[in-house]
C-alpha atoms as a PDB file:
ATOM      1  CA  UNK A   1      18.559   7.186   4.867  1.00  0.00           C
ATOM      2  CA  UNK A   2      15.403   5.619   5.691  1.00  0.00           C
ATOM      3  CA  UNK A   3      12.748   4.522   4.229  1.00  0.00           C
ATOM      4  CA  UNK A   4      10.442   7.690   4.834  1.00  0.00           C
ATOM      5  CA  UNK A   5      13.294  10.310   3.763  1.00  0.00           C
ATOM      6  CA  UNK A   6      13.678   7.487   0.609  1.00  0.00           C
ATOM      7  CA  UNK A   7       9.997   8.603  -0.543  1.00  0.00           C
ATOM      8  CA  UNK A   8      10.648  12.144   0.543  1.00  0.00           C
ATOM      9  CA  UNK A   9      13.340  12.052  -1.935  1.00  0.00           C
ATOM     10  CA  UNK A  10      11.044  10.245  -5.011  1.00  0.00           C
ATOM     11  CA  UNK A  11       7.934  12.567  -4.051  1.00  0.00           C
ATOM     12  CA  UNK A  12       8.099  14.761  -7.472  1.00  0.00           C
ATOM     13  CA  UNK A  13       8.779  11.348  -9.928  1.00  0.00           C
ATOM     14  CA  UNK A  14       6.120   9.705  -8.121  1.00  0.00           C
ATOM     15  CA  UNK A  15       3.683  12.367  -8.016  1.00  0.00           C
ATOM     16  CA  UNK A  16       4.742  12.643 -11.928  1.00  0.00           C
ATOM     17  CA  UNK A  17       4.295   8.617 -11.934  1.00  0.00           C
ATOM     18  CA  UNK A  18       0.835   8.310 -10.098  1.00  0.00           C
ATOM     19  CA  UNK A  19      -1.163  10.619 -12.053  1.00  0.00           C
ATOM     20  CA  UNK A  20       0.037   9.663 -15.363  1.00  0.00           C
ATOM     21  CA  UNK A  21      -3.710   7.615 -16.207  1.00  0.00           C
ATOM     22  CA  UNK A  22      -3.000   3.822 -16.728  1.00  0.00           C
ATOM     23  CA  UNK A  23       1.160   4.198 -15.968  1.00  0.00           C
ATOM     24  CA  UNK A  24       0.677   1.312 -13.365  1.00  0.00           C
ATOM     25  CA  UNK A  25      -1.512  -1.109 -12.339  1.00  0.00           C
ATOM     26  CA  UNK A  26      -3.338   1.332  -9.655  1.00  0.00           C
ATOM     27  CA  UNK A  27      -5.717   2.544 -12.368  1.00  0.00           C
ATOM     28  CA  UNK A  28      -5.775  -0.775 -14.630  1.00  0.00           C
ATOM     29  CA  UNK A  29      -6.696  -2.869 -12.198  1.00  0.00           C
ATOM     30  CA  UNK A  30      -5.024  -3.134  -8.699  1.00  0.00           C
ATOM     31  CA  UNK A  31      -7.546   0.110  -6.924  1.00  0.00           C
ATOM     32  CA  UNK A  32     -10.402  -1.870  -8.042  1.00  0.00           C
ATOM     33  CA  UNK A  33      -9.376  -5.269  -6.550  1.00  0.00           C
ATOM     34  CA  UNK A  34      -8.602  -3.781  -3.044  1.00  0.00           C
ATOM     35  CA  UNK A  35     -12.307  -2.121  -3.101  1.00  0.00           C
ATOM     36  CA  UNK A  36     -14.076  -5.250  -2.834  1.00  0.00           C
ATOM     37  CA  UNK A  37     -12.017  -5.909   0.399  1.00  0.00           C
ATOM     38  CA  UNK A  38     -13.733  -2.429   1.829  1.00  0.00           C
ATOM     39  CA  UNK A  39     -17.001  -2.161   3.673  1.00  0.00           C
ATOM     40  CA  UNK A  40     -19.035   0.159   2.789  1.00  0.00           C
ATOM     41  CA  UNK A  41     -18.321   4.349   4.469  1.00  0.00           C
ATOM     42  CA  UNK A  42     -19.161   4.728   7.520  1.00  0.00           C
ATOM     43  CA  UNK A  43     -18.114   7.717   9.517  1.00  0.00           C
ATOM     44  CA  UNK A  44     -14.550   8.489   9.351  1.00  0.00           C
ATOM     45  CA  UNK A  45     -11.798   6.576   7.237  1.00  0.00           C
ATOM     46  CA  UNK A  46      -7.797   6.658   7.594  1.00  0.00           C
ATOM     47  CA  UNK A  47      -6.013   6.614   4.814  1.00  0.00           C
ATOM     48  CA  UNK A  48      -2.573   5.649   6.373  1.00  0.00           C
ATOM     49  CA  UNK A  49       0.549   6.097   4.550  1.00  0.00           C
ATOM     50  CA  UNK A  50      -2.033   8.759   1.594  1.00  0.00           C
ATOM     51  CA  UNK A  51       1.265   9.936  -0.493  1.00  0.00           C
ATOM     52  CA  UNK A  52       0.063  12.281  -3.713  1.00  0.00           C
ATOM     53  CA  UNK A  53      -3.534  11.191  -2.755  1.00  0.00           C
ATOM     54  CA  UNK A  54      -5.326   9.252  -5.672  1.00  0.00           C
ATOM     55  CA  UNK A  55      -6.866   6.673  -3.659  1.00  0.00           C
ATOM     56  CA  UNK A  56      -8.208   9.420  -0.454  1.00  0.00           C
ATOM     57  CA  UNK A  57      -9.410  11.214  -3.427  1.00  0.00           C
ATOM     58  CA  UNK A  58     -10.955   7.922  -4.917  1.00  0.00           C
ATOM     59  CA  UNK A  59     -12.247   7.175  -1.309  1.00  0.00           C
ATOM     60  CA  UNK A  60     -13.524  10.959  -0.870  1.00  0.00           C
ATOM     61  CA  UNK A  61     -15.729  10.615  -3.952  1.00  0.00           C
ATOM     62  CA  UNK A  62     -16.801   7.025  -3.357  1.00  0.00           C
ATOM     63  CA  UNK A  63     -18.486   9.027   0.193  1.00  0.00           C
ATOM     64  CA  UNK A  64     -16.070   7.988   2.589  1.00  0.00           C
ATOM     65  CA  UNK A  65     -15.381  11.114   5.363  1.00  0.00           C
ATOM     66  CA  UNK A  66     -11.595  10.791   5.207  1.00  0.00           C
ATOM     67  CA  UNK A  67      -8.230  11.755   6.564  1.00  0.00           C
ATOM     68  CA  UNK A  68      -5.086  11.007   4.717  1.00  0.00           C
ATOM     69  CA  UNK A  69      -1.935  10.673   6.620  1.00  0.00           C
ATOM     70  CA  UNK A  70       1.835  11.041   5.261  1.00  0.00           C
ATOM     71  CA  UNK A  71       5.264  11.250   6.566  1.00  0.00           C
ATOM     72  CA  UNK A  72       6.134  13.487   3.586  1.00  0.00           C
ATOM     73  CA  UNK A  73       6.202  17.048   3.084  1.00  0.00           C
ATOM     74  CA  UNK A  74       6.031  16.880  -0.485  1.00  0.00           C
ATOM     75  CA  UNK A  75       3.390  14.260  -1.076  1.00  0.00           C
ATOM     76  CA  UNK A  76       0.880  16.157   1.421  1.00  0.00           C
ATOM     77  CA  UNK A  77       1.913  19.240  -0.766  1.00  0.00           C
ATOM     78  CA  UNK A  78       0.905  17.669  -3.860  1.00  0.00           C
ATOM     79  CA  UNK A  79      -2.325  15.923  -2.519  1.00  0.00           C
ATOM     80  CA  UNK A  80      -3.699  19.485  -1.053  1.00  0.00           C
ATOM     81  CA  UNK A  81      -2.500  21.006  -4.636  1.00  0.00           C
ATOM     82  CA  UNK A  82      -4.750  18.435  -6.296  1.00  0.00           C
ATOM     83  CA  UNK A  83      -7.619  18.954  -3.711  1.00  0.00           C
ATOM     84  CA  UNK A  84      -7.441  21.405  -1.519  1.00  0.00           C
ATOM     85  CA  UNK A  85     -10.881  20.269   0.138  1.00  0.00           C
ATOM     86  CA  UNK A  86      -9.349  17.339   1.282  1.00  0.00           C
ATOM     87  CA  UNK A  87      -8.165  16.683   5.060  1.00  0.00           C
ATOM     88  CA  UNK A  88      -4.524  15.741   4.588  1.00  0.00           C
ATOM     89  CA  UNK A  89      -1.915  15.995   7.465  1.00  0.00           C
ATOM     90  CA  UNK A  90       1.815  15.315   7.786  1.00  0.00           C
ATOM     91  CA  UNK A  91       2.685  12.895  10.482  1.00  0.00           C
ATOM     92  CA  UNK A  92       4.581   9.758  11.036  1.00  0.00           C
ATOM     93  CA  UNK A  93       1.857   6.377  10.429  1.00  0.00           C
ATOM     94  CA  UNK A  94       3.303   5.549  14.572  1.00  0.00           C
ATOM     95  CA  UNK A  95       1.881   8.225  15.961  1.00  0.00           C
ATOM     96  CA  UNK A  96      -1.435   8.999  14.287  1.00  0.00           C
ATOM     97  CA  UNK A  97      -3.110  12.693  14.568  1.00  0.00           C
ATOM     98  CA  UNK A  98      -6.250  11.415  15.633  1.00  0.00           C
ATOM     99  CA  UNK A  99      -7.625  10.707  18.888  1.00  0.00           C
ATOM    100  CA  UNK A 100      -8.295   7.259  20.600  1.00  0.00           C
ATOM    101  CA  UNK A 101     -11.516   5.520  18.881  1.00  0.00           C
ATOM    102  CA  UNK A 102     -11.895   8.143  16.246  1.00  0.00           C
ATOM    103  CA  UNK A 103     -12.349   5.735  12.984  1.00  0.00           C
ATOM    104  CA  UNK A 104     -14.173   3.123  11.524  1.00  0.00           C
ATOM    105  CA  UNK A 105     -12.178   2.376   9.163  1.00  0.00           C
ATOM    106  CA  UNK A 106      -8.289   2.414   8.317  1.00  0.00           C
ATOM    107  CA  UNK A 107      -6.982   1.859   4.775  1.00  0.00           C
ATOM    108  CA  UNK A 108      -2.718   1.272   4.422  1.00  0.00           C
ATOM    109  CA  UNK A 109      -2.820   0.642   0.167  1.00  0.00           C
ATOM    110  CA  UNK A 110       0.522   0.025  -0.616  1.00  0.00           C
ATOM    111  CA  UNK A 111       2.520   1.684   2.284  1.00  0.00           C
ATOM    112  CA  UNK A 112       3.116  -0.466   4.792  1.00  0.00           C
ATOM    113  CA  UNK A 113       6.355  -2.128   2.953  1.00  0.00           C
ATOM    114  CA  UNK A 114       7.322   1.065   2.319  1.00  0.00           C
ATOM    115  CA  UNK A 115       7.500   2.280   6.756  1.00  0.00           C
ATOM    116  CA  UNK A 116      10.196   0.993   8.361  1.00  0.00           C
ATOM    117  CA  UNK A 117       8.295   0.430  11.770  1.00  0.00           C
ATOM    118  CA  UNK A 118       5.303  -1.342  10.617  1.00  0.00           C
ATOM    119  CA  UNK A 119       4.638  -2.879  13.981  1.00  0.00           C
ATOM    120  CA  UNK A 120       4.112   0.047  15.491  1.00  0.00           C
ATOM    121  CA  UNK A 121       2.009   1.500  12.567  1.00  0.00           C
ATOM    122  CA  UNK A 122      -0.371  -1.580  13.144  1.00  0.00           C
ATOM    123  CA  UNK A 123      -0.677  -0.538  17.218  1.00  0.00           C
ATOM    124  CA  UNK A 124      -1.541   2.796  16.461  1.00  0.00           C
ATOM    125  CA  UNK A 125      -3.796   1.848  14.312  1.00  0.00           C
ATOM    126  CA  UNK A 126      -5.641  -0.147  16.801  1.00  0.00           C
ATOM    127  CA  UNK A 127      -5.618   2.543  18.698  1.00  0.00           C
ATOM    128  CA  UNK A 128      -7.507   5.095  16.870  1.00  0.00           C
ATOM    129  CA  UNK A 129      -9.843   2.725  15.466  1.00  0.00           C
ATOM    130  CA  UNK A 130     -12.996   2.102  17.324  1.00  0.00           C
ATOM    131  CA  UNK A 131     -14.072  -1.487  18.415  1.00  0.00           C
ATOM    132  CA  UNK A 132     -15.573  -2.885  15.860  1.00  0.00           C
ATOM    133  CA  UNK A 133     -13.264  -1.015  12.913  1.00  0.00           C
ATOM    134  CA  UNK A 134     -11.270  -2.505  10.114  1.00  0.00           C
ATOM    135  CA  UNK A 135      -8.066  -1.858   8.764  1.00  0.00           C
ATOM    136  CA  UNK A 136      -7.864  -2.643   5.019  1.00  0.00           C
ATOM    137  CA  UNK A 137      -4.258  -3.169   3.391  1.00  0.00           C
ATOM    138  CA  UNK A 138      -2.194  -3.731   0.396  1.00  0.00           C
ATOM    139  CA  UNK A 139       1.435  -5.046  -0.101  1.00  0.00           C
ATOM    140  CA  UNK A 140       3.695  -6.075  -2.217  1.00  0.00           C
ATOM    141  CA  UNK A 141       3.334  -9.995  -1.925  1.00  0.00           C
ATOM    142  CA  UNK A 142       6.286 -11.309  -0.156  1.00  0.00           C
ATOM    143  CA  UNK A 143       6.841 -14.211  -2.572  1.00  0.00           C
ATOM    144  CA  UNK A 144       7.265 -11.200  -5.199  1.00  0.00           C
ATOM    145  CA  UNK A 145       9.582  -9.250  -3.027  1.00  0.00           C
ATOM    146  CA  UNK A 146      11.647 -12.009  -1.934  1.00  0.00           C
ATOM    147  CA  UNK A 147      12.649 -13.240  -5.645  1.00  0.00           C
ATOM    148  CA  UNK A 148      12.536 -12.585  -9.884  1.00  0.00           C
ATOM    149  CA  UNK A 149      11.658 -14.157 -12.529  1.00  0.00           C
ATOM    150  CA  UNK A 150      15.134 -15.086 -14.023  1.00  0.00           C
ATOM    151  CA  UNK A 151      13.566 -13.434 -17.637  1.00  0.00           C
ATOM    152  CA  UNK A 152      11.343 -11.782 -19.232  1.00  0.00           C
ATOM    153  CA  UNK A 153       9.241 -15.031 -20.886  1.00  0.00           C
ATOM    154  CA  UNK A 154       5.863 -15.976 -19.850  1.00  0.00           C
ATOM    155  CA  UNK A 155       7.233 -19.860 -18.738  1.00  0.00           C
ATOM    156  CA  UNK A 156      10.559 -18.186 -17.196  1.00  0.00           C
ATOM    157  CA  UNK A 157      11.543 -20.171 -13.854  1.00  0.00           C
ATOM    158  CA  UNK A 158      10.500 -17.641 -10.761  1.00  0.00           C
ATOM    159  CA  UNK A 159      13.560 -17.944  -8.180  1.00  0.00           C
ATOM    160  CA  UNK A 160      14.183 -16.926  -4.782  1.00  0.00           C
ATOM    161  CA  UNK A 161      18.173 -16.959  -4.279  1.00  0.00           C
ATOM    162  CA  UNK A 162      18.139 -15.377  -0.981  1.00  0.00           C
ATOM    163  CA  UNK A 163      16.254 -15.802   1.965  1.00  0.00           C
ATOM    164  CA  UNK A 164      12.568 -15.278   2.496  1.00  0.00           C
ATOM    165  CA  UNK A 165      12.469 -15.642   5.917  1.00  0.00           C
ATOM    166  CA  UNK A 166      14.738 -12.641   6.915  1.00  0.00           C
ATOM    167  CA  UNK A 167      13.698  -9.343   6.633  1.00  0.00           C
ATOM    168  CA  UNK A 168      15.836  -7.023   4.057  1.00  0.00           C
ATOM    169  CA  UNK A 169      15.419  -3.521   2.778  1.00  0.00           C
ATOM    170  CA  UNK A 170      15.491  -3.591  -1.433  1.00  0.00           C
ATOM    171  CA  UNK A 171      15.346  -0.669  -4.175  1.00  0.00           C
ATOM    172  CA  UNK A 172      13.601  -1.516  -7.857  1.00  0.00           C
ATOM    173  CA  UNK A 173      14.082   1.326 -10.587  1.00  0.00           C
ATOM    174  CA  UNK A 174      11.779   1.119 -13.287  1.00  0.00           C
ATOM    175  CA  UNK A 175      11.423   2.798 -16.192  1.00  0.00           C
ATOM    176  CA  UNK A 176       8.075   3.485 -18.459  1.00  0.00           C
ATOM    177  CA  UNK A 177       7.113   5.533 -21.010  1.00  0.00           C
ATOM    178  CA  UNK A 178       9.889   8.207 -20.906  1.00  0.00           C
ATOM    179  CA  UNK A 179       9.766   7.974 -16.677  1.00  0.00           C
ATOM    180  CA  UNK A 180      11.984   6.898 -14.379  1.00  0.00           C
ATOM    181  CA  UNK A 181      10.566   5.919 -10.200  1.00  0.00           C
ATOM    182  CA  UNK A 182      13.028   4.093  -7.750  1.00  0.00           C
ATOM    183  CA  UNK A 183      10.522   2.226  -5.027  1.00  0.00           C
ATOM    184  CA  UNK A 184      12.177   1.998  -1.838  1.00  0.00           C
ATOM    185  CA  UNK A 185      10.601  -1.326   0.083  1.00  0.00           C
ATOM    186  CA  UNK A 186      11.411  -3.893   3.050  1.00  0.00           C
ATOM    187  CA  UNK A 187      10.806  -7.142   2.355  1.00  0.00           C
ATOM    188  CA  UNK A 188       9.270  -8.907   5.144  1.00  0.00           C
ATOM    189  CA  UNK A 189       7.976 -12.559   5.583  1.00  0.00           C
ATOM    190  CA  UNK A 190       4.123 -12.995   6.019  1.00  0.00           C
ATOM    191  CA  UNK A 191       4.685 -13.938   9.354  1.00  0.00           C
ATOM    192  CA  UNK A 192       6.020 -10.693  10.256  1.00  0.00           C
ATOM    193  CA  UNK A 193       2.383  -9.017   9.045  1.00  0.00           C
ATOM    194  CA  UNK A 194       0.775 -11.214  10.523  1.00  0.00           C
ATOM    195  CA  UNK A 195       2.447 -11.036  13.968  1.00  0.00           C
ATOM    196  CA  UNK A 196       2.458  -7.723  13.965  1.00  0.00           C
ATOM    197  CA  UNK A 197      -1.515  -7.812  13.345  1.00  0.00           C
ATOM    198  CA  UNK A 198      -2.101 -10.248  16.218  1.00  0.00           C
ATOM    199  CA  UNK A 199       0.482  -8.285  18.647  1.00  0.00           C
ATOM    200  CA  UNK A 200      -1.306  -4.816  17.722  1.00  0.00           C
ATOM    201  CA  UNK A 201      -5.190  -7.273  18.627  1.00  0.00           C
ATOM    202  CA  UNK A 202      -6.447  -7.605  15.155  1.00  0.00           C
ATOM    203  CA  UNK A 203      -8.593 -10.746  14.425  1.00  0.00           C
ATOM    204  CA  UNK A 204      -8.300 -11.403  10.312  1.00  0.00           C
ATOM    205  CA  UNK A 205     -11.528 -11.372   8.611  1.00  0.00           C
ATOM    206  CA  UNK A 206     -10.062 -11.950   4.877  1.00  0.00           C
ATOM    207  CA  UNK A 207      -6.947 -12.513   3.074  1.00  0.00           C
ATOM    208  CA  UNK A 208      -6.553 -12.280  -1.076  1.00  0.00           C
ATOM    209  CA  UNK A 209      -3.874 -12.741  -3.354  1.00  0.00           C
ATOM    210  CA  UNK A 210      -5.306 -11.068  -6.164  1.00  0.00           C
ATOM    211  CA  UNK A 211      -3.531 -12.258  -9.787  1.00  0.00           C
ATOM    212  CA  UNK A 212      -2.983  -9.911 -13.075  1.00  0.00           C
ATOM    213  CA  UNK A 213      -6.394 -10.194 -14.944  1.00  0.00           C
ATOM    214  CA  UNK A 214      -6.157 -10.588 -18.266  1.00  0.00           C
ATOM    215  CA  UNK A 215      -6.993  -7.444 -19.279  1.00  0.00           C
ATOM    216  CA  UNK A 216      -4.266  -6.111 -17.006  1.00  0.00           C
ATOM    217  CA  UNK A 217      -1.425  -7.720 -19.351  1.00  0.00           C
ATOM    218  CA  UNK A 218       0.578  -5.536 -21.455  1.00  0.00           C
ATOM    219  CA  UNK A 219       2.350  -8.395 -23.302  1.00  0.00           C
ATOM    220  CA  UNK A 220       2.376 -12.229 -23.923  1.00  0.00           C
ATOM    221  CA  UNK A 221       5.201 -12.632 -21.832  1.00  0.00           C
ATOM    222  CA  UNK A 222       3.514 -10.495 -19.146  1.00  0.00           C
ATOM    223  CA  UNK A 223       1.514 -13.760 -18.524  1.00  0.00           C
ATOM    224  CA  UNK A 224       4.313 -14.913 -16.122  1.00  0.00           C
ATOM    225  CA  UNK A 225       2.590 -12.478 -13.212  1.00  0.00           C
ATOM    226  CA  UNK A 226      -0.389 -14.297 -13.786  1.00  0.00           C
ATOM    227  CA  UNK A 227       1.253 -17.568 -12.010  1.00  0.00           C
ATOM    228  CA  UNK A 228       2.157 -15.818  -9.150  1.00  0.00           C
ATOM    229  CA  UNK A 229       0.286 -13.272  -6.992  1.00  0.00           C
ATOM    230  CA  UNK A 230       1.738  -9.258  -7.055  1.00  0.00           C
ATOM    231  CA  UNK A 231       0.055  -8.217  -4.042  1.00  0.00           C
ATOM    232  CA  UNK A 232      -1.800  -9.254  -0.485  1.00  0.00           C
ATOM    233  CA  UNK A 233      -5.002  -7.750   0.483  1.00  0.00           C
ATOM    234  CA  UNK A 234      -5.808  -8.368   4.331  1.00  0.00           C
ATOM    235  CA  UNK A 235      -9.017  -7.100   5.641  1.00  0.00           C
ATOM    236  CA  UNK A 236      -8.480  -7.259   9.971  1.00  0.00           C
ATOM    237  CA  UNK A 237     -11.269  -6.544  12.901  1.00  0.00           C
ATOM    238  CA  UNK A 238     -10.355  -4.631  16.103  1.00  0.00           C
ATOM    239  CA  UNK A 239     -12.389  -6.371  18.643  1.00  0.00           C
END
């Protein structure tokens, strides 16, 4: 099964699991760190990789004219349920609905880990964003892929045991407050991202590796994410 039919498979828990206010650190935090990476709307944003929706809708009411894309049925189902003013399509994040030069702006939050042929994601991309666009993502932070804290203890040692450098495809269940979401992810090095940006023509702009703010903690021992970074926000030109 791949990673697309994975999600397919998890659309109804994590349609339950995204809209559930402050369940994860979307609403706590995490949306409002990746804004500040945005420019301002222009005249047509992508979100790439949309699934239920929250952040097109976020987007859609923030003024950007947008189009959310999603390999999955289900997930397009529930973002049109949830606003059916919304321009969402079903397509694969390779081979983009939209014609040559047709955006401003692309946004991947959080999907790109989650496509099995990134690289080809990125080209497309390129392609339907006009020169002069930006594509704005969000990842899982490869050091936080590739390893674990070895407990649940604010000093607990953070270990990688495998190997960071080679790609490897990795499941996390996690249970919350009474629900239950399996994420279905690839790690990949930075390297690879970053390859992948300069094969597709991308020139970086800005890269964070935003930390859990205090107010984002849930528990003393929760401090351990704060010596580490969760995510990687990459803001990219296309020349």
């Amino acid at each position: 099964m791949d990673l697309a039919d994975s999600w397919e498979a998890q659309a109804r828990q994590w349609t339950e699991w995204a809209r559930r206010p402050g369940h994860d650190s979307y609403g706590r935090y995490h949306r409002d760190q990746f804004l500040r990476l945005l420019p301002l709307p222009g005249w047509r944003t992508v979100d790439v990789g949309c699934g239920e929706g929250r952040l097109t809708r976020h987007l859609k009411g923030l003024g950007h004219h947008i189009v959310g894309i999603d390999s999955s049925p289900s997930m397009i189902a529930a973002a049109r349920e949830a606003d059916p003013s919304m321009d969402v399509r079903i397509a694969d994040a390779a081979a983009l609905p939209l014609d040559d030069a047709s955006a401003d702006l692309a946004v991947a939050f959080m999907s790109l880990h989650d496509i099995d042929a990134m690289p080809a994601v990125l080209r497309d991309v390129a392609r339907v964003l006009e020169p002069g666009g930006r594509l704005c993502f969000a990842i899982v932070h490869p050091i936080n892929s590739a390893g674990r804290f070895e407990r649940p203890a604010a000093d607990a040692p953070f270990v990688i045991a495998g190997d960071y450098l080679r790609p490897f495809r990795y499941a996390d269940t996690v249970e919350r407050d009474g629900l239950a979401m399996t994420f279905h992810s690839q790690h990949r090095p930075i390297e690879a991202y970053f390859r992948a940006l300069e094969a597709a023509g991308f020139l970086v702009e800005a890269l964070r590796e935003p930390g859990v703010p205090d107010h984002g903690l849930s528990s003393d021992a929760s401090r351990r994410w704060q010596r580490l970074p969760l995510f990687l926000h990459v803001r990219a030109l296309r020349p």
